[in-house]
PDB file of N, CA and C in Angstrom:
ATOM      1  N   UNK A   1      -7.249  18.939 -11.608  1.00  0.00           N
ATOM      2  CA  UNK A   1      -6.402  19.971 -11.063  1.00  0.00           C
ATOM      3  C   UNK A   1      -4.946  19.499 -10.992  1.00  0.00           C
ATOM      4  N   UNK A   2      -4.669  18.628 -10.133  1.00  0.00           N
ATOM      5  CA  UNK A   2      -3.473  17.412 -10.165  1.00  0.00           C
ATOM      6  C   UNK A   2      -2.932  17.272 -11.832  1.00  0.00           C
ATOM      7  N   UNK A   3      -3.645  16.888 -12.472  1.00  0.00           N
ATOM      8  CA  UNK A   3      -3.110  16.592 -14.123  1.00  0.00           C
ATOM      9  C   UNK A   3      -2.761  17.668 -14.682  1.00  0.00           C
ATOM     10  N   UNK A   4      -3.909  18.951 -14.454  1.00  0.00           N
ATOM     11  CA  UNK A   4      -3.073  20.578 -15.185  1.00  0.00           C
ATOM     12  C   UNK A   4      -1.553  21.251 -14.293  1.00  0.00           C
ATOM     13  N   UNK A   5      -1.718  20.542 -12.952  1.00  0.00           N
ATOM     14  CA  UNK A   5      -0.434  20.925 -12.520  1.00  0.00           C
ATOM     15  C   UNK A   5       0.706  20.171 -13.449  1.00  0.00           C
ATOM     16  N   UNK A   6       0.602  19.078 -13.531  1.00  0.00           N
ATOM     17  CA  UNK A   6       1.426  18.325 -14.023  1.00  0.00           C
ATOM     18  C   UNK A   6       2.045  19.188 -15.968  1.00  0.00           C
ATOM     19  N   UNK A   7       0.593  19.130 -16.147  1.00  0.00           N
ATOM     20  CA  UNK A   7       1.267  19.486 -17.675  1.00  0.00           C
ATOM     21  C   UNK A   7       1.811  20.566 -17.745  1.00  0.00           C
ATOM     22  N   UNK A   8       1.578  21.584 -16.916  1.00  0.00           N
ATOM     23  CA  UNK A   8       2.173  23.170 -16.452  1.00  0.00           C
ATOM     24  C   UNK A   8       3.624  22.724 -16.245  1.00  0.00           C
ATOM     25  N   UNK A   9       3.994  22.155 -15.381  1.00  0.00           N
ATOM     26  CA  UNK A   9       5.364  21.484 -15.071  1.00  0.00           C
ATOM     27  C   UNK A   9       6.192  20.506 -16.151  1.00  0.00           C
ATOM     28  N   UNK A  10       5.374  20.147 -17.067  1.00  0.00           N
ATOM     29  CA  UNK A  10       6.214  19.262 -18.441  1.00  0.00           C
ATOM     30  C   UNK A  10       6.316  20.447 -19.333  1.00  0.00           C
ATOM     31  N   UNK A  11       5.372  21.596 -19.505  1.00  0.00           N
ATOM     32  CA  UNK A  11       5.426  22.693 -20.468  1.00  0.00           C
ATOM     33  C   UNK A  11       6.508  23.163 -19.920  1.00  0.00           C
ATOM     34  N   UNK A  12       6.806  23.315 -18.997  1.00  0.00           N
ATOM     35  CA  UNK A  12       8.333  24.384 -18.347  1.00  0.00           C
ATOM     36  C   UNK A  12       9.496  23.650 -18.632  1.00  0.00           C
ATOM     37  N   UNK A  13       9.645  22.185 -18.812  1.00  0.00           N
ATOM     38  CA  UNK A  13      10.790  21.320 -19.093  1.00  0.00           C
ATOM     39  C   UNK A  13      11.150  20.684 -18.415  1.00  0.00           C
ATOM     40  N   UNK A  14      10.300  20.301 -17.424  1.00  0.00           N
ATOM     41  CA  UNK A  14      10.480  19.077 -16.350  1.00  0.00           C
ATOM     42  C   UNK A  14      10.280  18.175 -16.854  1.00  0.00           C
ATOM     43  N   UNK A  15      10.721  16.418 -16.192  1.00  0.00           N
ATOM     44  CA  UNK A  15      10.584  15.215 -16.704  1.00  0.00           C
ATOM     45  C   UNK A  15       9.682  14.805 -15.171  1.00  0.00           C
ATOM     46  N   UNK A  16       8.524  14.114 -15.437  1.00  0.00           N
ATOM     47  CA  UNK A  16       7.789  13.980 -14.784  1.00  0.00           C
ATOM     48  C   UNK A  16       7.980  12.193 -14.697  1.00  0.00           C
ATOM     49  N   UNK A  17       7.476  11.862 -13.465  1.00  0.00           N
ATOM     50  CA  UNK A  17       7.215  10.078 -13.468  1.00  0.00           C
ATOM     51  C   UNK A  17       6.189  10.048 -12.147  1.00  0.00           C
ATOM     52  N   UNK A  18       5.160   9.627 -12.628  1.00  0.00           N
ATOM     53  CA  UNK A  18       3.891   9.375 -12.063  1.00  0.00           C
ATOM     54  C   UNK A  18       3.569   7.843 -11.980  1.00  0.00           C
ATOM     55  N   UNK A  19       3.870   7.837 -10.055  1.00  0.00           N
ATOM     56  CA  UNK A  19       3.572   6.295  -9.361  1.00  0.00           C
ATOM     57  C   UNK A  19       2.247   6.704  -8.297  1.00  0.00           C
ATOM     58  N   UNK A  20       1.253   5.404  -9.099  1.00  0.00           N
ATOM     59  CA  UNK A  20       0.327   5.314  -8.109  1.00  0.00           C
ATOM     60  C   UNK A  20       0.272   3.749  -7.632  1.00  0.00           C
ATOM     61  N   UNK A  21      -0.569   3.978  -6.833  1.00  0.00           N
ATOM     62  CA  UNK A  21      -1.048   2.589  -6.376  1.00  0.00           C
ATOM     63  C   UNK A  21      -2.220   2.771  -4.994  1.00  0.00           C
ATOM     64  N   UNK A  22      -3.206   1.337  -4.438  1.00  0.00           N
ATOM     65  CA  UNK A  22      -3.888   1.764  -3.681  1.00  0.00           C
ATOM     66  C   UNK A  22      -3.824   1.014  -2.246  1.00  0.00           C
ATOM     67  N   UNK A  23      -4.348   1.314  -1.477  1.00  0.00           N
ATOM     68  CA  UNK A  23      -3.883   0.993   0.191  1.00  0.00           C
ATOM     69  C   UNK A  23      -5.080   0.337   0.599  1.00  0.00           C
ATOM     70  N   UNK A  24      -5.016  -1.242   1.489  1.00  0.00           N
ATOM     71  CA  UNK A  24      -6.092  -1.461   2.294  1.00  0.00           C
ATOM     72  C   UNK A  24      -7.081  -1.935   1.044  1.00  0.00           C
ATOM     73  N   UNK A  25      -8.227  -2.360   2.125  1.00  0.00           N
ATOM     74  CA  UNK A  25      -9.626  -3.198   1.057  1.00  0.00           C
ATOM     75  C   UNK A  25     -10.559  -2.819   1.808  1.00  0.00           C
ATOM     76  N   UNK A  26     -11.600  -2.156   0.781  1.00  0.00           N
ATOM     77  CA  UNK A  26     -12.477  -2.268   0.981  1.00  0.00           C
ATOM     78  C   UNK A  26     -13.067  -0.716   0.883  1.00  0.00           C
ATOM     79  N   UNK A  27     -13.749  -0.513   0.019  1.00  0.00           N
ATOM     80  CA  UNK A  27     -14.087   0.963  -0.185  1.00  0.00           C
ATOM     81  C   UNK A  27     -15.668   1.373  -0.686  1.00  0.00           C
ATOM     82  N   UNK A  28     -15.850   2.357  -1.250  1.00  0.00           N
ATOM     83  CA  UNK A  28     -17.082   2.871  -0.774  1.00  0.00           C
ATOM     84  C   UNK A  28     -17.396   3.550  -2.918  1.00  0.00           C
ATOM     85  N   UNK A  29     -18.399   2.858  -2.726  1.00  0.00           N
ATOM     86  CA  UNK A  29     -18.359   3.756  -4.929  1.00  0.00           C
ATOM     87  C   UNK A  29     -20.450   3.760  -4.438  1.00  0.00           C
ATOM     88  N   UNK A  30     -20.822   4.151  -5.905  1.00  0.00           N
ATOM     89  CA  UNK A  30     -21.811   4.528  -6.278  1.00  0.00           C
ATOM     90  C   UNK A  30     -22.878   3.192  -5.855  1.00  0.00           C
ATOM     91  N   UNK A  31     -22.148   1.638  -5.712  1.00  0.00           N
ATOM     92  CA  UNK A  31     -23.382   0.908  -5.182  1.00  0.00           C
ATOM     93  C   UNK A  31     -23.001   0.816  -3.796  1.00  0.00           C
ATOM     94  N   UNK A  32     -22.657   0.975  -3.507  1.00  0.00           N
ATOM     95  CA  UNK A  32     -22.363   1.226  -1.487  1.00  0.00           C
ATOM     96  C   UNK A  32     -20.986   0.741  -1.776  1.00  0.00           C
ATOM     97  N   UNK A  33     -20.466   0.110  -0.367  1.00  0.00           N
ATOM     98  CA  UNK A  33     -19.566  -0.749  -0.241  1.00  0.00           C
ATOM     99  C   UNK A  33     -19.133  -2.141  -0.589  1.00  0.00           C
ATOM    100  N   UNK A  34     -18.049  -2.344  -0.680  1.00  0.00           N
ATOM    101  CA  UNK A  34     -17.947  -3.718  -1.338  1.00  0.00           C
ATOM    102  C   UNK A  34     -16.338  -4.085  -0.791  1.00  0.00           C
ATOM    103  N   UNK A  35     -16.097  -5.081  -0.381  1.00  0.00           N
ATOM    104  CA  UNK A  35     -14.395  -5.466  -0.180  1.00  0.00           C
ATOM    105  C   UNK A  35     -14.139  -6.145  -1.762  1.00  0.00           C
ATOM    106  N   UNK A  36     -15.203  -7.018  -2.411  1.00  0.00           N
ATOM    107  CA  UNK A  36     -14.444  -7.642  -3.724  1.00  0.00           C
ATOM    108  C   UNK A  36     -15.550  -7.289  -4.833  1.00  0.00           C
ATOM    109  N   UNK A  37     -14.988  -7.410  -6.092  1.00  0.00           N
ATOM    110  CA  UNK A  37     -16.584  -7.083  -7.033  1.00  0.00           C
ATOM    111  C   UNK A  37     -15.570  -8.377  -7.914  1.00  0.00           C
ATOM    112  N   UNK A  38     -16.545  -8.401  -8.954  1.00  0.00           N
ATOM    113  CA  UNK A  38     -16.362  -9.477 -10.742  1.00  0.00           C
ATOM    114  C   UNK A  38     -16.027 -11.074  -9.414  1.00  0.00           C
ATOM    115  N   UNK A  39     -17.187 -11.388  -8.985  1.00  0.00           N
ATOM    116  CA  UNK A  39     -16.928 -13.100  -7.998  1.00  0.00           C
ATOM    117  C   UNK A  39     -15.547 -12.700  -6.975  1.00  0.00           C
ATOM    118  N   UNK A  40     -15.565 -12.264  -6.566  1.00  0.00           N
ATOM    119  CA  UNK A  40     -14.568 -11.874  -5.403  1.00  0.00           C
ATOM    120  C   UNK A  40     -12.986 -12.105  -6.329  1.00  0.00           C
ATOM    121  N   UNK A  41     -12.832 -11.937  -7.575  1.00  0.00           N
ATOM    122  CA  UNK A  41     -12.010 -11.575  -8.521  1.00  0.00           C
ATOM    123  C   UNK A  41     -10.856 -10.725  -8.432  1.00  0.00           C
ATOM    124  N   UNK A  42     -11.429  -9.513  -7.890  1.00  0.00           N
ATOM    125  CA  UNK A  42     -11.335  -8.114  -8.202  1.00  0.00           C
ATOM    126  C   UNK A  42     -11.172  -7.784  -6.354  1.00  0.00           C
ATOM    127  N   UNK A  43     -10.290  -7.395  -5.636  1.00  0.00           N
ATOM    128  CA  UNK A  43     -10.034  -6.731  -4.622  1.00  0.00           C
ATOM    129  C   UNK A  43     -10.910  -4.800  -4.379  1.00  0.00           C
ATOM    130  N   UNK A  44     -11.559  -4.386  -3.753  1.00  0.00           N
ATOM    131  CA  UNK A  44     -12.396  -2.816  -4.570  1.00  0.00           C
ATOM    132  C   UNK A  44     -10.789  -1.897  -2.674  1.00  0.00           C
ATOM    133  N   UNK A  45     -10.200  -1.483  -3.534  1.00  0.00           N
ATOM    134  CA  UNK A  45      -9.308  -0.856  -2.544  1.00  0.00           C
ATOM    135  C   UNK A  45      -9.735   0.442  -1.426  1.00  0.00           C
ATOM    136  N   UNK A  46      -9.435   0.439  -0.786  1.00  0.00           N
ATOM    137  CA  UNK A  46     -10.070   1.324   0.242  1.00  0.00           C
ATOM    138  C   UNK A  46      -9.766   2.891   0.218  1.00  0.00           C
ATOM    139  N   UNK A  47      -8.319   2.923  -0.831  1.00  0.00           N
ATOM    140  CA  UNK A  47      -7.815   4.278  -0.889  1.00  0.00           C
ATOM    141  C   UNK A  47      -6.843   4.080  -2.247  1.00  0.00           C
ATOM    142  N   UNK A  48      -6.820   5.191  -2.607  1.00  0.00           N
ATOM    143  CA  UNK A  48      -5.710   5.573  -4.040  1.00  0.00           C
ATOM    144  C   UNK A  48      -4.907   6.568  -3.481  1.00  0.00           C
ATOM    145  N   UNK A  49      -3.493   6.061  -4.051  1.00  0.00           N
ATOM    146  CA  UNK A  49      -2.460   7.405  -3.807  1.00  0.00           C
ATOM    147  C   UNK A  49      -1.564   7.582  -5.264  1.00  0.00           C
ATOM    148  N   UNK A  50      -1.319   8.602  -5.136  1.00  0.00           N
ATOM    149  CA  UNK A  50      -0.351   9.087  -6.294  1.00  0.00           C
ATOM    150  C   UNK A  50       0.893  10.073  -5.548  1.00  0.00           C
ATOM    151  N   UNK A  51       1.647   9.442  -6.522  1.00  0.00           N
ATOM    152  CA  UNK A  51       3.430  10.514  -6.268  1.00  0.00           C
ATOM    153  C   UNK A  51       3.588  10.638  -7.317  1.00  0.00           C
ATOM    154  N   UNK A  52       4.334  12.468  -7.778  1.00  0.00           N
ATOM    155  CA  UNK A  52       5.223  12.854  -8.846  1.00  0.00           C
ATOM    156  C   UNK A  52       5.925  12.783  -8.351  1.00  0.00           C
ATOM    157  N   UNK A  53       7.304  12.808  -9.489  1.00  0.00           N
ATOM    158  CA  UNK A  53       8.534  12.730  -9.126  1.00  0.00           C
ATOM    159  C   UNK A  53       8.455  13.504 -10.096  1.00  0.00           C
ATOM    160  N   UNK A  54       9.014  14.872  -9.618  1.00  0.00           N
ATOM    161  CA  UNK A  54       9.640  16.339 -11.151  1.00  0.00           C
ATOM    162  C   UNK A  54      10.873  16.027 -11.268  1.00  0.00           C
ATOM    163  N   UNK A  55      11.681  15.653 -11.634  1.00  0.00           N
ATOM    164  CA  UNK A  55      12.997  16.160 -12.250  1.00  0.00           C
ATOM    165  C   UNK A  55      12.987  17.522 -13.614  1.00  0.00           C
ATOM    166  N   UNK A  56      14.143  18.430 -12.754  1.00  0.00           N
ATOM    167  CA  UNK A  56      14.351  19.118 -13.583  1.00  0.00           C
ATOM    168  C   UNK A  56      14.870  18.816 -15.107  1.00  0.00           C
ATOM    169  N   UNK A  57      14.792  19.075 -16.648  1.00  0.00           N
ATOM    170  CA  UNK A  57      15.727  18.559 -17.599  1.00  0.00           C
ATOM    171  C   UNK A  57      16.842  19.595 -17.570  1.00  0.00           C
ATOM    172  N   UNK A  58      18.497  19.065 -17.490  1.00  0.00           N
ATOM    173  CA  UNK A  58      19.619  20.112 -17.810  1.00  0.00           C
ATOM    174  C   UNK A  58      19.617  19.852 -18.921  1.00  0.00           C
ATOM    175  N   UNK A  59      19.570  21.279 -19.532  1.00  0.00           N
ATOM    176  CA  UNK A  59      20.486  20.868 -21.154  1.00  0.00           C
ATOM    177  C   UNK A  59      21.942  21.595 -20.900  1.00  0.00           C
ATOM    178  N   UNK A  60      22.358  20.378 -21.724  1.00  0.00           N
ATOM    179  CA  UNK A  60      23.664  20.593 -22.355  1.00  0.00           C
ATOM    180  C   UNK A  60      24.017  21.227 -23.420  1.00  0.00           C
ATOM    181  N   UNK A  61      25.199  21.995 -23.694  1.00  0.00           N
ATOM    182  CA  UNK A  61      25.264  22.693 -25.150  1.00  0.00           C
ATOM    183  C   UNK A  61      26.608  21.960 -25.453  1.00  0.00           C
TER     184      UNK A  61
END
């Protein structure tokens, strides 16, 4: 839903920049919970966030 907004908004002539990143340790997937997976390697994050940034494009003539 998030991604068709996005391309709706690049089809109109916006310049898009998409920052994610995730918060905290320790989260919850399909084998239960886990704080680390791959030998405590791998941190499993507790939350994901994402920001657009739309800028409009001006054209110039």
């Amino acid at each position: 839903m998030l991604e068709e907004y996005c391309r709706k908004l690049v089809s109109e002539g916006n310049e898009l920049y998409i920052i994610a990143g995730t918060w905290g340790k320790g989260g919850e997937g399909d084998n239960g919970s886990a704080q680390t997976i791959v030998g405590s390697k791998l941190t499993v994050p507790a939350a994901l966030w994402k920001m657009i940034v739309v800028l409009p494009v001006i054209w110039h003539i």
